[in-house]
Protein backbone atom coordinates (compact mmCIF):
# COMPACT_ATOMS: atom_id res chain seq x y z
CA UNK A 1 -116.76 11.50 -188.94
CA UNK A 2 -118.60 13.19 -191.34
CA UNK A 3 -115.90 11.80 -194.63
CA UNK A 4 -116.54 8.52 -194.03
CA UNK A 5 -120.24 6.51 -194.37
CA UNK A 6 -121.73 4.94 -191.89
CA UNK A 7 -120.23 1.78 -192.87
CA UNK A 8 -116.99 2.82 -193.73
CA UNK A 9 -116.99 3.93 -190.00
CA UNK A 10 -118.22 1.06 -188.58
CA UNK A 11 -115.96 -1.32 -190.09
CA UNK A 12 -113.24 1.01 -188.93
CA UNK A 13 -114.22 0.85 -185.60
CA UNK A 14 -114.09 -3.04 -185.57
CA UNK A 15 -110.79 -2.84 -187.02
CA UNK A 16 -109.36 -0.23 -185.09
CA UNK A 17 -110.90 -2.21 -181.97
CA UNK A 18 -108.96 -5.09 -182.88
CA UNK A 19 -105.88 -3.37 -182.97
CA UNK A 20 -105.85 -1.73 -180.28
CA UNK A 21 -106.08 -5.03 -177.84
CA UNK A 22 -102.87 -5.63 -179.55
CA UNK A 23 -100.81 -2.13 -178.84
CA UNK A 24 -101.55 1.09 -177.06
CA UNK A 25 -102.05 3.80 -179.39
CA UNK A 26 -101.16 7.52 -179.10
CA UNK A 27 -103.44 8.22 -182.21
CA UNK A 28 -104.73 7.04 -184.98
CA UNK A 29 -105.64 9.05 -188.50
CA UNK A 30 -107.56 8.97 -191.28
CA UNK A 31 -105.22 9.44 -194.53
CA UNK A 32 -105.03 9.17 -198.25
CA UNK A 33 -107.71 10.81 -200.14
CA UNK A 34 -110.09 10.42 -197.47
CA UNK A 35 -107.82 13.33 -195.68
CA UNK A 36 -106.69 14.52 -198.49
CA UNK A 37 -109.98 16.05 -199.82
CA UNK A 38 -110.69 13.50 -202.87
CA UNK A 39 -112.49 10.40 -201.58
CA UNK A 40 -114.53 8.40 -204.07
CA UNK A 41 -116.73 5.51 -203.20
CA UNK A 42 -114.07 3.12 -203.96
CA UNK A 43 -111.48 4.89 -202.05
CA UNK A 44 -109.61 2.44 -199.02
CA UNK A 45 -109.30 3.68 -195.77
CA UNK A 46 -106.12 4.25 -195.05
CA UNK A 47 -105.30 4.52 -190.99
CA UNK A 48 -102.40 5.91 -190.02
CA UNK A 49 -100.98 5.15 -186.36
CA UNK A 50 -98.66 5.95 -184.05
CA UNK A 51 -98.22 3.57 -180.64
CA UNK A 52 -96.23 3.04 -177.86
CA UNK A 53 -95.13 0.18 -176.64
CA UNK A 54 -94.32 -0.41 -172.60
CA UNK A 55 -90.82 -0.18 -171.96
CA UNK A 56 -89.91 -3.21 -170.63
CA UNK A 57 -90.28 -4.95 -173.74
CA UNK A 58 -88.05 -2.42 -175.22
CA UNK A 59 -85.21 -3.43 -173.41
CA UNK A 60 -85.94 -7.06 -173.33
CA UNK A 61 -83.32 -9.62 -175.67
CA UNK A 62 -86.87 -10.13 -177.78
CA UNK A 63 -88.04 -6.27 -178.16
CA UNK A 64 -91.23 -5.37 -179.89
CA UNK A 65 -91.37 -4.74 -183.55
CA UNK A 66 -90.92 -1.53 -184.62
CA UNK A 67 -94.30 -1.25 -186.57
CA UNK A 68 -97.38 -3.25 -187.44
CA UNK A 69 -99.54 -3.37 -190.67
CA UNK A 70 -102.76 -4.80 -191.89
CA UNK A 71 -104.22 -4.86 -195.79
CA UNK A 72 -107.63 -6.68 -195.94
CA UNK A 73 -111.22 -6.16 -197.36
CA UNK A 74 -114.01 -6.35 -194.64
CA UNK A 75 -117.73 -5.90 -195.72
CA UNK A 76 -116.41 -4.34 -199.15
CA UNK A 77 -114.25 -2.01 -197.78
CA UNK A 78 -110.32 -2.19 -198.12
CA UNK A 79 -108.57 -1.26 -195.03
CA UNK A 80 -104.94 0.04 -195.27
CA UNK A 81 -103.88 0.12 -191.39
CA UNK A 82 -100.11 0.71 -190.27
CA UNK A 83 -98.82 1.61 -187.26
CA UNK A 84 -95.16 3.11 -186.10
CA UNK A 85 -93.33 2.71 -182.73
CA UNK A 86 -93.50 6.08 -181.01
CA UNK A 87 -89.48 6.67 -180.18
CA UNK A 88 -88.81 6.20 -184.23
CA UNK A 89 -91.81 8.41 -185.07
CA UNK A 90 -90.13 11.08 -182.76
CA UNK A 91 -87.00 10.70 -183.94
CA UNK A 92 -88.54 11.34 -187.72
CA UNK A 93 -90.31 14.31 -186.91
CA UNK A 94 -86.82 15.84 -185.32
CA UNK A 95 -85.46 15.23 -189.25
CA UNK A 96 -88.48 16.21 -190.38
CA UNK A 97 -91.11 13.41 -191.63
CA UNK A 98 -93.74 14.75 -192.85
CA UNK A 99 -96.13 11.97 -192.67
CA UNK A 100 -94.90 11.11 -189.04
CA UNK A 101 -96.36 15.03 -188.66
CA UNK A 102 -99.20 14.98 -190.08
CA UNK A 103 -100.57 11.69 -187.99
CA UNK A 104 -100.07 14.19 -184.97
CA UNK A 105 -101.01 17.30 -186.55
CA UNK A 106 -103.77 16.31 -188.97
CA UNK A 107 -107.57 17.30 -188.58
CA UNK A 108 -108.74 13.97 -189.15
CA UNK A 109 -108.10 11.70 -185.96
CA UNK A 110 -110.16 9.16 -185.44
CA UNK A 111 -108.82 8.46 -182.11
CA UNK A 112 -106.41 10.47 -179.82
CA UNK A 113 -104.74 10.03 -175.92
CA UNK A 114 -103.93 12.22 -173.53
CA UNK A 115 -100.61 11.59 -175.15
CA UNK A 116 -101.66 12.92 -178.49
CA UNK A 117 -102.16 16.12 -176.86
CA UNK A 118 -99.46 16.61 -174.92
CA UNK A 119 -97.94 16.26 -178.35
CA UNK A 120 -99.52 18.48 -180.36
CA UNK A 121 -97.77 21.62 -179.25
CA UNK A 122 -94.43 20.03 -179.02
CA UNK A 123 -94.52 18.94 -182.64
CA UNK A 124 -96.10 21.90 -183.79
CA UNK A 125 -92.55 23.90 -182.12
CA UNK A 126 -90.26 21.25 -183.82
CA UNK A 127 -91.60 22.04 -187.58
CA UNK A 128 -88.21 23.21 -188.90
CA UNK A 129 -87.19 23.48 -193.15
CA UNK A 130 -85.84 19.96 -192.80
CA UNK A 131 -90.11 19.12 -194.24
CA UNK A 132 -89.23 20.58 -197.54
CA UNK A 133 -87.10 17.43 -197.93
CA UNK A 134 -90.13 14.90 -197.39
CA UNK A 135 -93.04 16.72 -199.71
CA UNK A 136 -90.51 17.76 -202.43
CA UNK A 137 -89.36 13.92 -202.60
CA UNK A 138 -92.20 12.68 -201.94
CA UNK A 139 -94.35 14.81 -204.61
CA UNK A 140 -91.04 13.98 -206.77
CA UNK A 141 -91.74 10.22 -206.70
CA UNK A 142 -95.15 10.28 -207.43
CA UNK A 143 -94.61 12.82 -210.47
CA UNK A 144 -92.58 9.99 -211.89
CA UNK A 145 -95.27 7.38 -211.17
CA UNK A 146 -97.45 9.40 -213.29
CA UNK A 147 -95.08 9.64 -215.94
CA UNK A 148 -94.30 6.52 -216.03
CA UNK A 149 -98.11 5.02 -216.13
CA UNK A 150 -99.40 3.49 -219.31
CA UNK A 151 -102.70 5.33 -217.98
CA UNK A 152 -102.36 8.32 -215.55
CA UNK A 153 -105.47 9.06 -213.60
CA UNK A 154 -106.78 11.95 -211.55
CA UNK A 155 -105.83 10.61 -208.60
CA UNK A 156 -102.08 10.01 -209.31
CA UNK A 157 -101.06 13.80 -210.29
CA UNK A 158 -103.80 15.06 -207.37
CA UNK A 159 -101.36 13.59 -204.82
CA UNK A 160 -98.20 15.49 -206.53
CA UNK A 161 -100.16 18.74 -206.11
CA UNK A 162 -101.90 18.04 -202.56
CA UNK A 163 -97.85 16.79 -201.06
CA UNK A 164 -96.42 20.27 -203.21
CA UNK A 165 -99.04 22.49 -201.56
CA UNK A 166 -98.82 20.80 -197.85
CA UNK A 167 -95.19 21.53 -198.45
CA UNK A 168 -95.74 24.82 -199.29
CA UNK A 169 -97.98 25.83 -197.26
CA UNK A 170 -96.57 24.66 -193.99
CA UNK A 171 -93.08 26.46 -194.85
CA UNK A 172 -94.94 29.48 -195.36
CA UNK A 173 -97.49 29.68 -192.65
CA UNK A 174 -96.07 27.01 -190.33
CA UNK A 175 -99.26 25.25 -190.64
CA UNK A 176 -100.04 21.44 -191.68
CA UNK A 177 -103.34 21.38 -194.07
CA UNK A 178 -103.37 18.08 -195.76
CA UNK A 179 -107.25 18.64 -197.68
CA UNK A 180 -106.05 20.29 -201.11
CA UNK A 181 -109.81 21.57 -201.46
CA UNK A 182 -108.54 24.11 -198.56
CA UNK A 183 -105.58 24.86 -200.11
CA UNK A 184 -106.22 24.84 -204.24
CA UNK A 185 -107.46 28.43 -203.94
CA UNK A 186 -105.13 30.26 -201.99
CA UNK A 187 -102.15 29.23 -203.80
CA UNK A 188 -103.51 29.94 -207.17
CA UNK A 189 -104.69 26.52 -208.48
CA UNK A 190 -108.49 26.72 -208.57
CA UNK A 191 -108.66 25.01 -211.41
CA UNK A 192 -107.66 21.80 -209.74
CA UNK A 193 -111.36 21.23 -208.62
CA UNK A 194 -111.74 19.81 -212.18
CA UNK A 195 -109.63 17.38 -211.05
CA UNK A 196 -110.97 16.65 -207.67
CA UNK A 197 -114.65 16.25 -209.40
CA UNK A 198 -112.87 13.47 -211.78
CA UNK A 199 -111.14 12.01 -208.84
CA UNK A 200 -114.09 11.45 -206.48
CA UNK A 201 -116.23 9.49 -209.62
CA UNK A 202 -113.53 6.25 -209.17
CA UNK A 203 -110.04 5.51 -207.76
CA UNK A 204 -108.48 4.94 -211.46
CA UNK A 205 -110.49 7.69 -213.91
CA UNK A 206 -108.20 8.01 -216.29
CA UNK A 207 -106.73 12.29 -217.47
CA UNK A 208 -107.52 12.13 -220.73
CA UNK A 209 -104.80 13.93 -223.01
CA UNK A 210 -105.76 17.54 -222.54
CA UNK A 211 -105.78 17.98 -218.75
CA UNK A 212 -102.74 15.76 -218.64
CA UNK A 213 -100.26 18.21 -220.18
CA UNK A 214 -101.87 21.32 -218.20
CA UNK A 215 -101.64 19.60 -215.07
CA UNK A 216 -98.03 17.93 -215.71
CA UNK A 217 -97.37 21.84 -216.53
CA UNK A 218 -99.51 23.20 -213.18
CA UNK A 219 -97.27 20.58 -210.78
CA UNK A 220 -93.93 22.07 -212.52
CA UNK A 221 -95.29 25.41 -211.17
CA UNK A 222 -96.21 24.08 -208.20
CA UNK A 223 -92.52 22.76 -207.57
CA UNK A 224 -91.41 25.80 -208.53
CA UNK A 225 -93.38 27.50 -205.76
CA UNK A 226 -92.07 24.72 -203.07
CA UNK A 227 -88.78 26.02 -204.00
CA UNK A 228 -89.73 29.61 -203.58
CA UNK A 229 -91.40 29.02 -200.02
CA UNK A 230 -88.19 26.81 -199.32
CA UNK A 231 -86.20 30.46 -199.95
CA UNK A 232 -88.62 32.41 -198.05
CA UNK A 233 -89.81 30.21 -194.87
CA UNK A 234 -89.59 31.81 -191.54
CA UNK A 235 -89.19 28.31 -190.18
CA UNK A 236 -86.05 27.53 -188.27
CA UNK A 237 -83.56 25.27 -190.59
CA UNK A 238 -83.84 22.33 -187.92
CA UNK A 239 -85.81 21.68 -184.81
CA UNK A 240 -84.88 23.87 -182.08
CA UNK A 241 -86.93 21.51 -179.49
CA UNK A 242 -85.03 18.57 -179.76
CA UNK A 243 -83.78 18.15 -176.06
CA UNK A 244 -87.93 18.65 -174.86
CA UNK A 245 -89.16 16.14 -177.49
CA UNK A 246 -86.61 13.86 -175.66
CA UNK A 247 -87.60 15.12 -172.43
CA UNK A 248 -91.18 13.72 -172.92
CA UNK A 249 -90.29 10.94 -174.66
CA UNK A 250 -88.20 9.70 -171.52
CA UNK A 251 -91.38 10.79 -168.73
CA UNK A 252 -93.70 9.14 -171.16
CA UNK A 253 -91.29 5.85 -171.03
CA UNK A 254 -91.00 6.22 -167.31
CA UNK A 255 -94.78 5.85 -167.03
CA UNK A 256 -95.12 3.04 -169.19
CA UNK A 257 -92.63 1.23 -167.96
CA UNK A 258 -94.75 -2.27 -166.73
């Protein structure tokens, strides 16, 4: 994968490896600002799965954890891997989750299943105005990080404009694009490639004074236009596939049953 080096991949793989001798995995994504279009040399990778677990030990009086996690450095690189249970990751996306989504729907997968693309076109019917909810909160909460810091950087108000513009584009177009560099000029913030550039010297580059009050200003306008696509969005106002995500969750339980 051409965002990662060659080591960044290979240590991947050997983690990724490991994991998956421990769970079955319906895919497995590359997040943060390695998807997000801002990756600088110190950047973790940040691995995003979803897995199912066989459905025996679902039912079982000991059943399987509901998620699995792993934070280590290998070789110099930090690894940031988590995992959710497939039924809970459904039942997210129904209310929409937006990061549940975007594991499914991203561009970056690093691995996929015959499940994963079954998948794809359900989830991509289910996207419903119930997303506003995650990237406004979302965006919300790290806004007030920023504000909050004793030393913002140009990584903490990128990820308030790269959640506002997923948000806004996917209730406009119905369409998940998680790399702000493909978003930033269609939406009217070009300017934000200043930022990027800043971003992708180091993890914590600090904003000095000016660009930190016109980007706390830019992000106001950007919630402002989250709002807007909120009014506007030809999306239905909840899933209308419930009953077939359901339907494949129970086949896809039936074959794993052993």
């Amino acid at each position: 994968m051409s965002v990662l080096t060659t080591k960044q991949m290979q240590v991947a793989d050997r983690v990724l490896d490991e994991e998956s001798r421990a769970r079955t995995h319906v895919v497995i994504s590359l997040s943060g600002a390695h998807a997000y279009g801002f990756p600088s040399p110190d950047s973790d990778l940040d691995l995003k799965a979803i897995h199912v677990e066989p459905t025996t030990r679902l039912l079982g009086l000991s059943p399987a954890a509901a998620s699995a996690n792993r934070v280590e450095v290998l070789d110099g690189v930090e690894i940031d891997y988590s995992s959710n249970e497939l039924g809970g990751v459904l039942n997210g996306i129904v209310h929409g989750n937006g990061n549940y989504v975007e594991r499914i729907l991203g561009a970056l997968s690093l691995r996929s299943s015959t499940e994963h693309e079954e998948l794809r076109p359900i989830v991509q019917r289910s996207l419903s105005k119930r997303i506003f909810r995650h990237y406004n909160g979302f965006a919300r909460g790290q806004l007030q990080e920023f504000d909050n810091a004793a030393q913002p950087t140009a990584k903490k108000i990128l990820y308030v404009l790269r959640t506002a513009l997923t948000g806004i584009h996917v209730l406009r177009s119905g369409n998940i694009v998680t790399d702000v560099t493909a978003l930033i000029d269609e939406h009217g913030f070009t300017d934000a490639r200043e930022l990027v550039a800043q971003k992708r010297a180091g993890e914590r580059v600090v904003l000095d004074e000016p660009l930190r009050g016109k980007w706390r200003a830019q992000v106001e306008r950007a919630f402002g236009m989250l709002d807007e696509a909120l009014a506007k969005s030809q999306l239905p106002d909840e899933a209308l596939n419930r009953a077939e995500i359901e339907s494949w969750l129970l086949q896809t339980r039936r074959r794993r049953w052993d």
